[in-house]
Structure formats: C-alpha cells, structure tokens
C-alpha atoms as a PDB file:
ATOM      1  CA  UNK A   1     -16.831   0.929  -2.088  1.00  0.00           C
ATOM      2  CA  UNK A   2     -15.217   3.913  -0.083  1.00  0.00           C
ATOM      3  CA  UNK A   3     -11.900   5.414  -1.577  1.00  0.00           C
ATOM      4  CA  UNK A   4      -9.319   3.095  -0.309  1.00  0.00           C
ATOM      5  CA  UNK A   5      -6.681   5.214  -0.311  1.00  0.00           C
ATOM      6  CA  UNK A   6      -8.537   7.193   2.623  1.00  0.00           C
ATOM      7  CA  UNK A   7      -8.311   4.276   4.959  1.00  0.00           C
ATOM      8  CA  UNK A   8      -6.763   4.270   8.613  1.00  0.00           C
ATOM      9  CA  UNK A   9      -3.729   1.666   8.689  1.00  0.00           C
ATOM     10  CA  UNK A  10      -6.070   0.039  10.934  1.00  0.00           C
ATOM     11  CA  UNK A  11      -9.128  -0.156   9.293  1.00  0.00           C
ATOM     12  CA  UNK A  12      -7.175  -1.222   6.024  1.00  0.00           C
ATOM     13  CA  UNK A  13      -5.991  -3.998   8.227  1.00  0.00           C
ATOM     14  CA  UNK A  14      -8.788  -5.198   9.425  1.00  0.00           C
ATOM     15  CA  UNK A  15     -10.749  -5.514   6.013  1.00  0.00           C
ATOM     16  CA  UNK A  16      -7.511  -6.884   4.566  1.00  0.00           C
ATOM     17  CA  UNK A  17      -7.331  -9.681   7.259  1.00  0.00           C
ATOM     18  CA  UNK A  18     -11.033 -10.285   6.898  1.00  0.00           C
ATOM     19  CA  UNK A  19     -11.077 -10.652   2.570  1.00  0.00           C
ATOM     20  CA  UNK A  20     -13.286  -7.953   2.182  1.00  0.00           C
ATOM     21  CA  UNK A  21     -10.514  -6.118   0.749  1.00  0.00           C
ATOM     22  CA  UNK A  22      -7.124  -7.344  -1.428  1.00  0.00           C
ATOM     23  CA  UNK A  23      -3.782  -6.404  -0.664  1.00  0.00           C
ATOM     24  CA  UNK A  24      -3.904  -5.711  -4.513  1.00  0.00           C
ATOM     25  CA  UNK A  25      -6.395  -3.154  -4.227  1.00  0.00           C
ATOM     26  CA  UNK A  26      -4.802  -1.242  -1.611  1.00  0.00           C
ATOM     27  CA  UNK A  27      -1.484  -1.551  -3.455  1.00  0.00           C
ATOM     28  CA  UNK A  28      -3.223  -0.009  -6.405  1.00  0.00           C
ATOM     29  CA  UNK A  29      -5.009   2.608  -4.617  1.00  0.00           C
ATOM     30  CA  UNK A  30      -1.798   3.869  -3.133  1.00  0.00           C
ATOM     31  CA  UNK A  31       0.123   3.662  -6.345  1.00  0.00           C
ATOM     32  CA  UNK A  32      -2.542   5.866  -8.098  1.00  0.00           C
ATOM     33  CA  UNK A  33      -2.860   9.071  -4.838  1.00  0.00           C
ATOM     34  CA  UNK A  34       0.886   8.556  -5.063  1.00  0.00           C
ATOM     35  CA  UNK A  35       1.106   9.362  -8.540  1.00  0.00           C
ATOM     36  CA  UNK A  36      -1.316  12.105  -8.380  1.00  0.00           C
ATOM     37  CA  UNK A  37       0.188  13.620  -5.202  1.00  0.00           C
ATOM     38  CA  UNK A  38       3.862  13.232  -6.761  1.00  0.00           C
ATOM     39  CA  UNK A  39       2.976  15.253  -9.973  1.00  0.00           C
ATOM     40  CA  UNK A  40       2.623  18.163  -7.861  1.00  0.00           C
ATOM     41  CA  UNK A  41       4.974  17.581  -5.020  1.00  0.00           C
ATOM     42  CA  UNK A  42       8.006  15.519  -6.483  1.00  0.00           C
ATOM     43  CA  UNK A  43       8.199  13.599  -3.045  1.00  0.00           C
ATOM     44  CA  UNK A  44       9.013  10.353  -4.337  1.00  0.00           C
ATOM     45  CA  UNK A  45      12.264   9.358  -5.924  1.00  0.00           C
ATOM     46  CA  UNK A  46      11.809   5.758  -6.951  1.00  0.00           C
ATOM     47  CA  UNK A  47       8.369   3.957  -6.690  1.00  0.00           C
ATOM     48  CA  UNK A  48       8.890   0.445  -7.681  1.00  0.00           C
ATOM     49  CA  UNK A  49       4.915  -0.665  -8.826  1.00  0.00           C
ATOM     50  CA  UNK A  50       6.177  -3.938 -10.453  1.00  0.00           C
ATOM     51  CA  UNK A  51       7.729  -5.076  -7.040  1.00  0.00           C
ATOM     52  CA  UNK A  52       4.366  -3.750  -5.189  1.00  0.00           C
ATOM     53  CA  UNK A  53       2.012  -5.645  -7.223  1.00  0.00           C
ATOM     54  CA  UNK A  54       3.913  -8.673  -7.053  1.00  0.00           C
ATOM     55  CA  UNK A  55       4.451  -8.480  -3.545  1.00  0.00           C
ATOM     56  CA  UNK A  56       0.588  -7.915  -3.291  1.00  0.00           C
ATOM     57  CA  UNK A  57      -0.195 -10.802  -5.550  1.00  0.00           C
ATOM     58  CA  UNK A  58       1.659 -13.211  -3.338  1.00  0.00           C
ATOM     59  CA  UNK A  59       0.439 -11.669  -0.422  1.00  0.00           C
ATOM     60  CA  UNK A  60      -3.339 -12.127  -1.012  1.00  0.00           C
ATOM     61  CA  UNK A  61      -2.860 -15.863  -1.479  1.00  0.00           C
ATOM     62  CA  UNK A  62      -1.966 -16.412   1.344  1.00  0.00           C
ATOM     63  CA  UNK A  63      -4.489 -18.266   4.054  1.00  0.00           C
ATOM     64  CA  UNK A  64      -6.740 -15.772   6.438  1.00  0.00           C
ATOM     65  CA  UNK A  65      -5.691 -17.744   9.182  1.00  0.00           C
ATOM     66  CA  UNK A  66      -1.660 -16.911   8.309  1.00  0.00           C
ATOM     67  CA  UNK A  67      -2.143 -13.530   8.198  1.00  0.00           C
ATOM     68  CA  UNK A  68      -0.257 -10.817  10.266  1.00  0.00           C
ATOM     69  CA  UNK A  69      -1.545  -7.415  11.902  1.00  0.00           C
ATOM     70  CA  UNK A  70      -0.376  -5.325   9.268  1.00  0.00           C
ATOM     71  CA  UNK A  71      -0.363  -7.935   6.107  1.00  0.00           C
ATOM     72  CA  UNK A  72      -1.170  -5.899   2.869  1.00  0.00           C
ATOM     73  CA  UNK A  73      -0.950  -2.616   3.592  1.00  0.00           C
ATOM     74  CA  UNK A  74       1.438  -0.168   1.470  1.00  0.00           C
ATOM     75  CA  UNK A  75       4.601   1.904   3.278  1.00  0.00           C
ATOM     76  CA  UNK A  76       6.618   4.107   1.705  1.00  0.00           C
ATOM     77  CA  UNK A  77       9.511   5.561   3.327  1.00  0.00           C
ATOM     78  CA  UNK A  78      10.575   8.977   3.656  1.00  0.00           C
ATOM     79  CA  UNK A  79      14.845   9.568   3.430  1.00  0.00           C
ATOM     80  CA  UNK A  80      16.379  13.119   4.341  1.00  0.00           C
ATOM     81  CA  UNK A  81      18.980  14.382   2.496  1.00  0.00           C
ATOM     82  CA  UNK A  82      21.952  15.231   4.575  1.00  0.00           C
ATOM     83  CA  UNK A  83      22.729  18.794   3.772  1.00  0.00           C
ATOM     84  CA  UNK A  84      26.758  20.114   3.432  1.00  0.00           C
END
C-alpha cells in the first residue's frame, strides 16, 4: 500500500468513495505526518485525534452510495495571529 499520507485530495477521494481505502486510515495517516511534522515545526495548536477517529469511524459506515466528493478526507485549518 502507498504512503497515504502522500495522496492528492483527489485521489484520497476517489479510493475513499470506492472502499479501497477507510476514512480511518487516512485519519490515522494524517494524525501520525502531523505529529512528526509538528515536533519540528510547532504548527499545530490543538489536534483533537479522539474527535478525528470518531468522526472517521462513523464516517466509514456509512453506504458507498451516500457518500460525498470529499467524504473522509482529513483538514486542518490554519489561524493567523493578529499581530499588535
């Protein structure tokens, strides 16, 4: 299996909406080149994995045929600081 942390958004979604990949192992995949990159950037503030792997749980039960264009795949959102 390639690494799928190194997917496009779109090939992720495809093989997502297709079952040949889990919305859980994306989630993980993300959570662990997140924690890697983090150590040595300090990008992210608060990375809630609980809430991710939940959401990914309920997400992969859910019918092929029910499925959106970007169903499973991990965001994370980027916040400036205002400066004084």
């Amino acid at each position: 299996m390639c690494d799928l942390a190194s997917l496009s958004a779109v090939d992720a979604a495809k093989q997502t909406r297709a079952g040949a990949i889990s919305a859980a192992e994306l989630v993980e995949a993300a959570l662990e080149r997140t924690a890697a990159l983090n150590e040595r950037l300090q990008a992210f503030m608060t990375i809630d994995e609980t809430g991710a792997r939940r959401t990914a749980e309920r997400l992969d039960a859910i019918p092929a045929s029910q499925r959106g264009p970007l169903h499973g795949l991990p965001i994370a959102f980027k916040f400036a600081r205002a400066r004084p």
